[in-house]
PDB file of N, CA and C in Angstrom:
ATOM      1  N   UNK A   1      49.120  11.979 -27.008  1.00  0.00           N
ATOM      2  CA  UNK A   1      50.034  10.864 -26.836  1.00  0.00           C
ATOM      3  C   UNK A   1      49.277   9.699 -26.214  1.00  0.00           C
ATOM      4  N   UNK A   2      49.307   8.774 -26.975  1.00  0.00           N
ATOM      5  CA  UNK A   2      48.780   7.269 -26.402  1.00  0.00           C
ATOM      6  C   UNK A   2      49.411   6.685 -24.513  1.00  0.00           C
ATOM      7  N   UNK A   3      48.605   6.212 -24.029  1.00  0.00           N
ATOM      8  CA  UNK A   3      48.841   5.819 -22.882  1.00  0.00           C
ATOM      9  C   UNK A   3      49.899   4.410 -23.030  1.00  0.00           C
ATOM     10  N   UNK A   4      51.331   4.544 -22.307  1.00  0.00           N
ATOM     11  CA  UNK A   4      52.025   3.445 -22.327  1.00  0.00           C
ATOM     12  C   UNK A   4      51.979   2.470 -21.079  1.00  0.00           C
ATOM     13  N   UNK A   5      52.393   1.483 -21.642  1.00  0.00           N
ATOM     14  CA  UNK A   5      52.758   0.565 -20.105  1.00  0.00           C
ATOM     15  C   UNK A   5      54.060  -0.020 -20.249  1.00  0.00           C
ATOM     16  N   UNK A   6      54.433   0.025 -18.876  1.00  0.00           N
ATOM     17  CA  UNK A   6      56.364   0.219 -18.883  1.00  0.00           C
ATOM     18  C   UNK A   6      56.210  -1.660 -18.961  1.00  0.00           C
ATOM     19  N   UNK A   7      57.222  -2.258 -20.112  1.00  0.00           N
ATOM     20  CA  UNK A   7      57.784  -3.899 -20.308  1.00  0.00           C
ATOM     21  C   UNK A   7      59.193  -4.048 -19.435  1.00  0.00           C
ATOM     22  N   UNK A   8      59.233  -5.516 -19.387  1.00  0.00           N
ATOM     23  CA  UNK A   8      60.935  -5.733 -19.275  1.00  0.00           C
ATOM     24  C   UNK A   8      61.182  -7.094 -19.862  1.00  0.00           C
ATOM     25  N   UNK A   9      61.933  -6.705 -21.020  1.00  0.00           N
ATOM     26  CA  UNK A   9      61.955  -8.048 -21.987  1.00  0.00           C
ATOM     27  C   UNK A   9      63.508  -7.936 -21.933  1.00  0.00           C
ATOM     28  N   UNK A  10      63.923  -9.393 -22.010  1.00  0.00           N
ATOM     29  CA  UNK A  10      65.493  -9.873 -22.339  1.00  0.00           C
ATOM     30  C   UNK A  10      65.489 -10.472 -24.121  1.00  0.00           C
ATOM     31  N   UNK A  11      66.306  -9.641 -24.281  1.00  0.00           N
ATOM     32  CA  UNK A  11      66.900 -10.021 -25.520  1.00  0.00           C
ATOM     33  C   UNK A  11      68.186 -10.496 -25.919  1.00  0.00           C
ATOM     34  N   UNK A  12      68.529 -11.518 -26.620  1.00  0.00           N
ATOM     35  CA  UNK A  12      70.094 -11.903 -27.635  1.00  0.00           C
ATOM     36  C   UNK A  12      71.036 -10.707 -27.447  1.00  0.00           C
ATOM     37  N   UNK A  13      71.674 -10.559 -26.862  1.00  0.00           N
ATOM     38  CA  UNK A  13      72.759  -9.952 -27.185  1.00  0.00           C
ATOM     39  C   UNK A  13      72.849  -9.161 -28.356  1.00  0.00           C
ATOM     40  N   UNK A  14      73.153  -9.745 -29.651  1.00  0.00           N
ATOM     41  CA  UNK A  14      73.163  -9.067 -30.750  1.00  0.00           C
ATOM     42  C   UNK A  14      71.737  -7.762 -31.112  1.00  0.00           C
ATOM     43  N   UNK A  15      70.691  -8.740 -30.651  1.00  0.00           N
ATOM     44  CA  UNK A  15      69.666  -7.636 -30.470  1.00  0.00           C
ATOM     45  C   UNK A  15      69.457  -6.619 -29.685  1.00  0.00           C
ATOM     46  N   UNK A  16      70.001  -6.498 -28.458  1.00  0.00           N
ATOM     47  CA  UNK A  16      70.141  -6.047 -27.911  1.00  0.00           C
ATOM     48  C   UNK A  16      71.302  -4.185 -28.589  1.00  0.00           C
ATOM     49  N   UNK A  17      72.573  -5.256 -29.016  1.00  0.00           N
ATOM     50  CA  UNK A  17      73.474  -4.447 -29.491  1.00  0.00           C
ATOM     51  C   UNK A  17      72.815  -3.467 -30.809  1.00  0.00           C
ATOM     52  N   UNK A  18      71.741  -4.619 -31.369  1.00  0.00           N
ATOM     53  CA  UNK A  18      71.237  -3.624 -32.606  1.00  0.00           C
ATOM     54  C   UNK A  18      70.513  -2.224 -31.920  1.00  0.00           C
ATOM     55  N   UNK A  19      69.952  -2.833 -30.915  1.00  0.00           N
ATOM     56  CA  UNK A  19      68.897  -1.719 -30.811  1.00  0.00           C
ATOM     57  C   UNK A  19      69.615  -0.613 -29.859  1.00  0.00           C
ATOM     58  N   UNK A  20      70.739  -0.280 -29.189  1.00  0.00           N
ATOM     59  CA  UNK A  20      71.811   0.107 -28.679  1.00  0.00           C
ATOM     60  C   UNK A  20      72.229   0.992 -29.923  1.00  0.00           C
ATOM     61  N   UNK A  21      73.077   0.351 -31.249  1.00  0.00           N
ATOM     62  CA  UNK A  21      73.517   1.136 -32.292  1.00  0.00           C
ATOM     63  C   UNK A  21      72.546   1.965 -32.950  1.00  0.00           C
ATOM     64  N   UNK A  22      71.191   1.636 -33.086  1.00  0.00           N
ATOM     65  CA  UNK A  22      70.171   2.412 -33.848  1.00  0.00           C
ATOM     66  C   UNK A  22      70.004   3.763 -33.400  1.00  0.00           C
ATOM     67  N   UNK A  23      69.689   3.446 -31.731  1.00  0.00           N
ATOM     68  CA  UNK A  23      69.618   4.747 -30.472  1.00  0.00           C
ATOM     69  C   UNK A  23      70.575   5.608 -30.823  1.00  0.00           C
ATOM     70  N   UNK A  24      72.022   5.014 -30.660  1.00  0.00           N
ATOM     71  CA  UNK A  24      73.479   5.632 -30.532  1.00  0.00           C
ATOM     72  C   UNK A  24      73.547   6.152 -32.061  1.00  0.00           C
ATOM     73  N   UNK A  25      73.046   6.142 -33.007  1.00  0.00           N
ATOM     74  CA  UNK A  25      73.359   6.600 -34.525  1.00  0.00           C
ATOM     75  C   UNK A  25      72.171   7.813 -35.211  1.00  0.00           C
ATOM     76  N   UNK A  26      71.364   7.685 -33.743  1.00  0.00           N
ATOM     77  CA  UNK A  26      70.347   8.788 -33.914  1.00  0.00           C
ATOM     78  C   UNK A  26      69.297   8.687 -34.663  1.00  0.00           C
ATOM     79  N   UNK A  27      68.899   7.762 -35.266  1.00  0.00           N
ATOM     80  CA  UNK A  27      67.806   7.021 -35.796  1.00  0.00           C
ATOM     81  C   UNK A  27      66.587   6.497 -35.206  1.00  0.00           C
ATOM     82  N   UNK A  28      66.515   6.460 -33.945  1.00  0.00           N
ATOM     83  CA  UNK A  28      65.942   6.574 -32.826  1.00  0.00           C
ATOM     84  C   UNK A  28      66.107   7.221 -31.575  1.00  0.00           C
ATOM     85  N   UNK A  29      64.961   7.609 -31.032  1.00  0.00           N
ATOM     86  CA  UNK A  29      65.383   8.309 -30.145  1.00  0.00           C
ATOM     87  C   UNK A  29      65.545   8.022 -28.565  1.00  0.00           C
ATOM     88  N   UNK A  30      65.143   6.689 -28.528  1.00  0.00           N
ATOM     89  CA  UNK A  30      65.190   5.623 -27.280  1.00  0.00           C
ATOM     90  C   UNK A  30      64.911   4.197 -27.797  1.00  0.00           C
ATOM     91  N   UNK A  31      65.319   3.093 -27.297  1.00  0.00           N
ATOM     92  CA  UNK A  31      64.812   1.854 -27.355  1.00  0.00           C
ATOM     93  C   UNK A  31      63.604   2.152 -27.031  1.00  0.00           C
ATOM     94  N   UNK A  32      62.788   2.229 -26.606  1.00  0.00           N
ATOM     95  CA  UNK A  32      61.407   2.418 -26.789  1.00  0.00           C
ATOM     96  C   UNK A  32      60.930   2.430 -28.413  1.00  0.00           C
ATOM     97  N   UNK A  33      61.599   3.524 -28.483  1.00  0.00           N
ATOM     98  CA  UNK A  33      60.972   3.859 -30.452  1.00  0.00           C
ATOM     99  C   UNK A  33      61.368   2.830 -31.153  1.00  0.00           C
ATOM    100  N   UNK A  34      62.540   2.269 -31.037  1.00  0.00           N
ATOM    101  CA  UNK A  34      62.902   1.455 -32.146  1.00  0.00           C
ATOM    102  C   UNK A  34      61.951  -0.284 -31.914  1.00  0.00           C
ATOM    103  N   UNK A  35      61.483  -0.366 -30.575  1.00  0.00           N
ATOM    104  CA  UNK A  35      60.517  -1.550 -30.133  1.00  0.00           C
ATOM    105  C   UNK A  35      59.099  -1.152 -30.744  1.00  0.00           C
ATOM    106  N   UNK A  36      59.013  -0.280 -30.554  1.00  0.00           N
ATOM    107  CA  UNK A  36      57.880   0.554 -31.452  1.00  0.00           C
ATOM    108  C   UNK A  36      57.252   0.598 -32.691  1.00  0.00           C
ATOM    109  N   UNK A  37      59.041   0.658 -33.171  1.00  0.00           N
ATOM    110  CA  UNK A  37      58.519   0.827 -34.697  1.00  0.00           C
ATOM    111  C   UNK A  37      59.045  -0.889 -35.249  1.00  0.00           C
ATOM    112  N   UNK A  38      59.332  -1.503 -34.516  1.00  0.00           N
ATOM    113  CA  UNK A  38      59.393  -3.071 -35.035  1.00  0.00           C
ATOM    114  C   UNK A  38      58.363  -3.436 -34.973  1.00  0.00           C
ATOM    115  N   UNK A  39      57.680  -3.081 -33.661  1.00  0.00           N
ATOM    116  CA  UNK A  39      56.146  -3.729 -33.450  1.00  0.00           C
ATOM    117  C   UNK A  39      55.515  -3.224 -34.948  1.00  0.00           C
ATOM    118  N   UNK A  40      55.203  -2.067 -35.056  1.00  0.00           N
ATOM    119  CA  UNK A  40      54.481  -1.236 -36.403  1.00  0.00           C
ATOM    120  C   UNK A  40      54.600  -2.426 -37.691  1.00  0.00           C
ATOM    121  N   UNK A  41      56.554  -2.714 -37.470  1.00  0.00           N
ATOM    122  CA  UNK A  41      56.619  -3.314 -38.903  1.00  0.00           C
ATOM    123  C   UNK A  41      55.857  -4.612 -39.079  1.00  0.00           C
ATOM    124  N   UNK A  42      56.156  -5.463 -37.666  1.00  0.00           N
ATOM    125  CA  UNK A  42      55.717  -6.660 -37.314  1.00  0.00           C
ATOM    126  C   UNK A  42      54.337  -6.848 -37.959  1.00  0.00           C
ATOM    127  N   UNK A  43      53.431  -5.844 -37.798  1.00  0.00           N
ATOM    128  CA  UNK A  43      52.126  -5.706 -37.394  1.00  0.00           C
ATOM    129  C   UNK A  43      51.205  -5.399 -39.189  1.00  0.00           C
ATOM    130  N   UNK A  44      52.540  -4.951 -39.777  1.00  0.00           N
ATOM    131  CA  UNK A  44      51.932  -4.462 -41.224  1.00  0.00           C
ATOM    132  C   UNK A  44      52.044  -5.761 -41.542  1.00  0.00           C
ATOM    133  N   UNK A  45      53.369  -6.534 -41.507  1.00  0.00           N
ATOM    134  CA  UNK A  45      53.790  -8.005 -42.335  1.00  0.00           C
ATOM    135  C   UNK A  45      52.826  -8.493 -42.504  1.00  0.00           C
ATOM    136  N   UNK A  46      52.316  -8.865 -40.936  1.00  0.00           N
ATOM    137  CA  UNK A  46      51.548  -9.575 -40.491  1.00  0.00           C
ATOM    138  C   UNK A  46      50.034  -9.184 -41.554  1.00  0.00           C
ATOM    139  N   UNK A  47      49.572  -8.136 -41.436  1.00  0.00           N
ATOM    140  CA  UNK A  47      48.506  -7.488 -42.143  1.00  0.00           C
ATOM    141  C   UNK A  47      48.313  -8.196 -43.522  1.00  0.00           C
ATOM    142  N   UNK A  48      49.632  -7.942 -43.900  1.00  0.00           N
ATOM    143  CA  UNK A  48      49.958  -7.931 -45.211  1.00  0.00           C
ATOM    144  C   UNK A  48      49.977  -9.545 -45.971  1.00  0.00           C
ATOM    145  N   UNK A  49      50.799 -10.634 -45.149  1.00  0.00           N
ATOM    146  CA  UNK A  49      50.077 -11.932 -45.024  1.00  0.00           C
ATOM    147  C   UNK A  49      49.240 -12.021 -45.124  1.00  0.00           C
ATOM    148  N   UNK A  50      48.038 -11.624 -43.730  1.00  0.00           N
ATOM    149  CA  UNK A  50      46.628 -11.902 -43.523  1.00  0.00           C
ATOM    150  C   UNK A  50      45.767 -11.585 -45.216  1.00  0.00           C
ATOM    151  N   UNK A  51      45.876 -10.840 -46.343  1.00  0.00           N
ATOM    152  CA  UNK A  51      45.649 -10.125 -46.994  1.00  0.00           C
ATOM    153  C   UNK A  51      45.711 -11.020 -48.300  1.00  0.00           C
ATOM    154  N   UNK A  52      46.871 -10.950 -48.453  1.00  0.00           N
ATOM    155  CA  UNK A  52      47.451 -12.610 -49.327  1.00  0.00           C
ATOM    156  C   UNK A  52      46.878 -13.551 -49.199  1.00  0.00           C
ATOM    157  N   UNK A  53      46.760 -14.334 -48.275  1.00  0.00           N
ATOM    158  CA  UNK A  53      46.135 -15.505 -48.046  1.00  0.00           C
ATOM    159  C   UNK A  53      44.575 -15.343 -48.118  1.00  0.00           C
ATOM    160  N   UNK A  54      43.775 -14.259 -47.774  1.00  0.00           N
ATOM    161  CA  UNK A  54      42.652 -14.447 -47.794  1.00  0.00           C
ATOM    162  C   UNK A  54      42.007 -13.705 -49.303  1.00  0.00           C
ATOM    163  N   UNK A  55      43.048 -13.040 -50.380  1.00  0.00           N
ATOM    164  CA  UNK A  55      42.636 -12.565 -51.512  1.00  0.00           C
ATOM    165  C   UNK A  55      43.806 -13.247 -52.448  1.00  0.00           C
ATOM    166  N   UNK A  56      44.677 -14.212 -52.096  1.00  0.00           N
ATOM    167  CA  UNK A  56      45.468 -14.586 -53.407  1.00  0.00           C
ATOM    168  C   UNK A  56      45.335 -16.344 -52.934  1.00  0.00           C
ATOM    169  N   UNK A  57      45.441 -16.853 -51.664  1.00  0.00           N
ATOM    170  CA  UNK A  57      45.768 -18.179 -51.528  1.00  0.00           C
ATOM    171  C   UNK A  57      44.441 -18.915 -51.388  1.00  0.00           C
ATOM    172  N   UNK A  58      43.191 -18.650 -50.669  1.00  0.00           N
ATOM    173  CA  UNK A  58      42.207 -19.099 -50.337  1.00  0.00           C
ATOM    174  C   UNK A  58      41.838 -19.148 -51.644  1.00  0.00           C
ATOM    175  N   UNK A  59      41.357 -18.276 -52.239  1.00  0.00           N
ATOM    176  CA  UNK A  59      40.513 -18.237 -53.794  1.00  0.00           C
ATOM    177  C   UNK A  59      41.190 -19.595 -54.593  1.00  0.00           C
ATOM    178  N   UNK A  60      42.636 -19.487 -54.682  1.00  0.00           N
ATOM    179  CA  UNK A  60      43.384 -20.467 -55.730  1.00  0.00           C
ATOM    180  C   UNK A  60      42.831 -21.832 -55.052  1.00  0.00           C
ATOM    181  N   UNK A  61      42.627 -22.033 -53.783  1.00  0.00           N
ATOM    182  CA  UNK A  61      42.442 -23.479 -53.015  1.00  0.00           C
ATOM    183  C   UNK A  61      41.115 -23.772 -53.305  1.00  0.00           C
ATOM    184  N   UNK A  62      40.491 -22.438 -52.930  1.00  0.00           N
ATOM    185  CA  UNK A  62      38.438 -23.277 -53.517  1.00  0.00           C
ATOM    186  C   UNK A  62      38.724 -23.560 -55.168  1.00  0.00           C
ATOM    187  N   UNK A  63      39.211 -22.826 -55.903  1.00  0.00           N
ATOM    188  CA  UNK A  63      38.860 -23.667 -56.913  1.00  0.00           C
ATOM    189  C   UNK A  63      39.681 -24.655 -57.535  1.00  0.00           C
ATOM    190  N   UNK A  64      41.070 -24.824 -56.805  1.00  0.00           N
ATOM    191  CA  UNK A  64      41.421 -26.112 -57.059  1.00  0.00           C
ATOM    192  C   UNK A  64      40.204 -26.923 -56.498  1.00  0.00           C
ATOM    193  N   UNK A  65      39.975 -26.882 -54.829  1.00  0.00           N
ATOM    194  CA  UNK A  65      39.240 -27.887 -54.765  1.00  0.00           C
ATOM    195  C   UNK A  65      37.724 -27.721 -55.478  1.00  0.00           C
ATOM    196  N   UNK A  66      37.156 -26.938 -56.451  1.00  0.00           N
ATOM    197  CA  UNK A  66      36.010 -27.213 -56.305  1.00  0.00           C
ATOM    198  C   UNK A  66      36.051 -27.573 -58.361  1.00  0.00           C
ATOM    199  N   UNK A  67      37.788 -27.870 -58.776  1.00  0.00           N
ATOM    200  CA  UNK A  67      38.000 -28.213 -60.195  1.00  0.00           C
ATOM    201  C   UNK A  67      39.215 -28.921 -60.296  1.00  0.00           C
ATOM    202  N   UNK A  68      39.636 -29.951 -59.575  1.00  0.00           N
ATOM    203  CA  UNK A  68      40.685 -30.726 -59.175  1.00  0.00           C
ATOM    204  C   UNK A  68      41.294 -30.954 -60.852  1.00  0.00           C
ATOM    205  N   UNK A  69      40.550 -31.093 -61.402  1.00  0.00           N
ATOM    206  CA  UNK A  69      40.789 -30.984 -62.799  1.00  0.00           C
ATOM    207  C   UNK A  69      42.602 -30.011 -63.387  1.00  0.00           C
ATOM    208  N   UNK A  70      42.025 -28.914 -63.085  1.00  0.00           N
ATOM    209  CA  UNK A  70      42.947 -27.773 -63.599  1.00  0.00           C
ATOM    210  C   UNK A  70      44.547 -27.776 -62.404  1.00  0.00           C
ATOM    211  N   UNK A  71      44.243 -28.697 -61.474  1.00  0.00           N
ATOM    212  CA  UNK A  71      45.210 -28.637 -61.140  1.00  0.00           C
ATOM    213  C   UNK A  71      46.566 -29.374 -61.738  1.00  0.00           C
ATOM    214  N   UNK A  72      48.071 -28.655 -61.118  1.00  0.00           N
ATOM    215  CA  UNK A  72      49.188 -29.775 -62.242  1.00  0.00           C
ATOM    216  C   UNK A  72      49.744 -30.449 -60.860  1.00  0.00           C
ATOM    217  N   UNK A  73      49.965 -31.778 -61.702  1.00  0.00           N
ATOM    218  CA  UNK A  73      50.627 -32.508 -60.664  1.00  0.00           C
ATOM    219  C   UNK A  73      52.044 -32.260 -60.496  1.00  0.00           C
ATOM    220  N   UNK A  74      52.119 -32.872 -59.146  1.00  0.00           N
ATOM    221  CA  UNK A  74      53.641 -32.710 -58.512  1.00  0.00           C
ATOM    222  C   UNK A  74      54.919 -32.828 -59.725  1.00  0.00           C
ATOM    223  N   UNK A  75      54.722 -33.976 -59.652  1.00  0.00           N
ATOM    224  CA  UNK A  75      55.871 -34.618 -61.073  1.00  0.00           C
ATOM    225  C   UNK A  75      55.913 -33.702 -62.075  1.00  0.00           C
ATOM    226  N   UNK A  76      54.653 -33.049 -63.013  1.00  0.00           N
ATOM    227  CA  UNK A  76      55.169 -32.183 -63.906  1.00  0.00           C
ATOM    228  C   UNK A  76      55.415 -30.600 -63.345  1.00  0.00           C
ATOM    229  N   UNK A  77      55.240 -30.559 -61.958  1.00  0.00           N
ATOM    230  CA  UNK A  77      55.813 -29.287 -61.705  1.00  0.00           C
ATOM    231  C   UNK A  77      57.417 -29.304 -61.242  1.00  0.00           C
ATOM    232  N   UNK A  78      57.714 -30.355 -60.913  1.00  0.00           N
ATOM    233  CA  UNK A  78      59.280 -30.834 -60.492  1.00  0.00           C
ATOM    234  C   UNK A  78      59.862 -31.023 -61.857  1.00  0.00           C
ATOM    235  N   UNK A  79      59.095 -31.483 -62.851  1.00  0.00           N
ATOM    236  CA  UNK A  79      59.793 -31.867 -64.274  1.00  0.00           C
ATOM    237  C   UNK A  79      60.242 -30.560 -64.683  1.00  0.00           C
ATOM    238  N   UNK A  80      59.261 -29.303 -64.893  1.00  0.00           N
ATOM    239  CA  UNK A  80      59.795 -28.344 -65.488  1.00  0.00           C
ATOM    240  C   UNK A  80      61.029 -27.338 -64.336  1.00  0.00           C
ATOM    241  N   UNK A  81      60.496 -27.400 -62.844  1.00  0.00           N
ATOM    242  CA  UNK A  81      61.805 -26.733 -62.267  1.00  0.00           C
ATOM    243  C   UNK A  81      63.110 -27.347 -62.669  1.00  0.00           C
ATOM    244  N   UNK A  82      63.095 -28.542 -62.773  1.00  0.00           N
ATOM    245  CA  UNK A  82      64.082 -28.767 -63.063  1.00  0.00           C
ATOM    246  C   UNK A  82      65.032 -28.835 -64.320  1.00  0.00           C
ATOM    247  N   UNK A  83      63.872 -29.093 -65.141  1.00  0.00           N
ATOM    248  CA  UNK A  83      64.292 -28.071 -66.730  1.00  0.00           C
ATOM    249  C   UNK A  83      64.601 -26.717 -66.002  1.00  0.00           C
ATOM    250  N   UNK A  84      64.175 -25.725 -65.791  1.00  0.00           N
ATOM    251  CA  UNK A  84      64.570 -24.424 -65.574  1.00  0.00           C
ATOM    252  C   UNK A  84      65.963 -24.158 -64.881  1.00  0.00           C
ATOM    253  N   UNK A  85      66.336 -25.246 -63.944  1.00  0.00           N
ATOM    254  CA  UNK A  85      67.119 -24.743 -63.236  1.00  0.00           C
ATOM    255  C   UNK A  85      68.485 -25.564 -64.040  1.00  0.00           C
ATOM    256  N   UNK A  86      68.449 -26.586 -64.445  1.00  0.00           N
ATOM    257  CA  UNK A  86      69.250 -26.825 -65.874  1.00  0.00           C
ATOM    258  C   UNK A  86      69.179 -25.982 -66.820  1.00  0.00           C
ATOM    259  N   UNK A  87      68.791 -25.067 -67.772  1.00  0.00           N
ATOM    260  CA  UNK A  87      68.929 -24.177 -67.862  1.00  0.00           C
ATOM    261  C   UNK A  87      69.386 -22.777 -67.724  1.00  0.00           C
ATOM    262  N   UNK A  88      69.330 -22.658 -66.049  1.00  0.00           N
ATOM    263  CA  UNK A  88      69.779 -21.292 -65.873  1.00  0.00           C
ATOM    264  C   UNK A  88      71.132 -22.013 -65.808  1.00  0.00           C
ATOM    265  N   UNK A  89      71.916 -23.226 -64.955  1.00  0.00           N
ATOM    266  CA  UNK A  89      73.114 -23.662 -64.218  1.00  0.00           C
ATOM    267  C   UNK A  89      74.178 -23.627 -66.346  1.00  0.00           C
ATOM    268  N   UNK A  90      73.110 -23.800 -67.455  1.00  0.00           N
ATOM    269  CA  UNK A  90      73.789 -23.607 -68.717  1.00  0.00           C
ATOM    270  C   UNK A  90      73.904 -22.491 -69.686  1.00  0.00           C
ATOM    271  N   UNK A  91      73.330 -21.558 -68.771  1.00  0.00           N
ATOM    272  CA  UNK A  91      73.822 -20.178 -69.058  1.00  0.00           C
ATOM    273  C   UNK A  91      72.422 -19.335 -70.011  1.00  0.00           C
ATOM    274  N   UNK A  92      71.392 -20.497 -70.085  1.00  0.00           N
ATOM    275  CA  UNK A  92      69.970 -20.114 -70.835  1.00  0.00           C
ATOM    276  C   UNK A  92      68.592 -19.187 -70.508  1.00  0.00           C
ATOM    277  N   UNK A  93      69.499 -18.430 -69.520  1.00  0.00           N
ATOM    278  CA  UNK A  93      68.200 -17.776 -68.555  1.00  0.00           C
ATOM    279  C   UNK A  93      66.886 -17.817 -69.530  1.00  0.00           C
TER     280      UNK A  93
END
């Protein structure tokens, strides 16, 4: 078992109440766990961002910037959302 260190955090009410019902429904087995396993989730998101951006968003940005060329401008990307979304509002998915 990992070494803990005891917190004292105030939370929203409602959060509070969530993490109260989770305990009380047996899905956890103390507020502890359920701070626990938010942190866990927090911590993958986060991962999981970090991951994206440095294998899907960075790459697309060097070579826009290094082929300004291939990029589309604003106007024809607003031209076609908005074809699309005229479209879906006329029943054309």
């Amino acid at each position: 078992m990992s070494a803990t260190t005891k917190r004292s955090i105030d939370l929203p009410a409602e959060h509070a109440a969530y993490v109260d019902d989770l305990v009380a429904s047996g899905a956890y087995a103390s507020e502890s766990d359920v701070v626990g396993a938010a942190l866990l989730a927090l911590r993958d998101r986060d991962m999981a961002v970090e991951h994206w951006l440095r294998t899907a968003v960075a790459p697309a940005y060097d070579a826009a910037e290094a082929d300004p060329e291939r990029a589309i401008g604003l106007d024809e990307v607003f031209a076609d959302l908005r074809a699309r979304h005229a479209n879906r509002l006329a029943g054309h998915d």
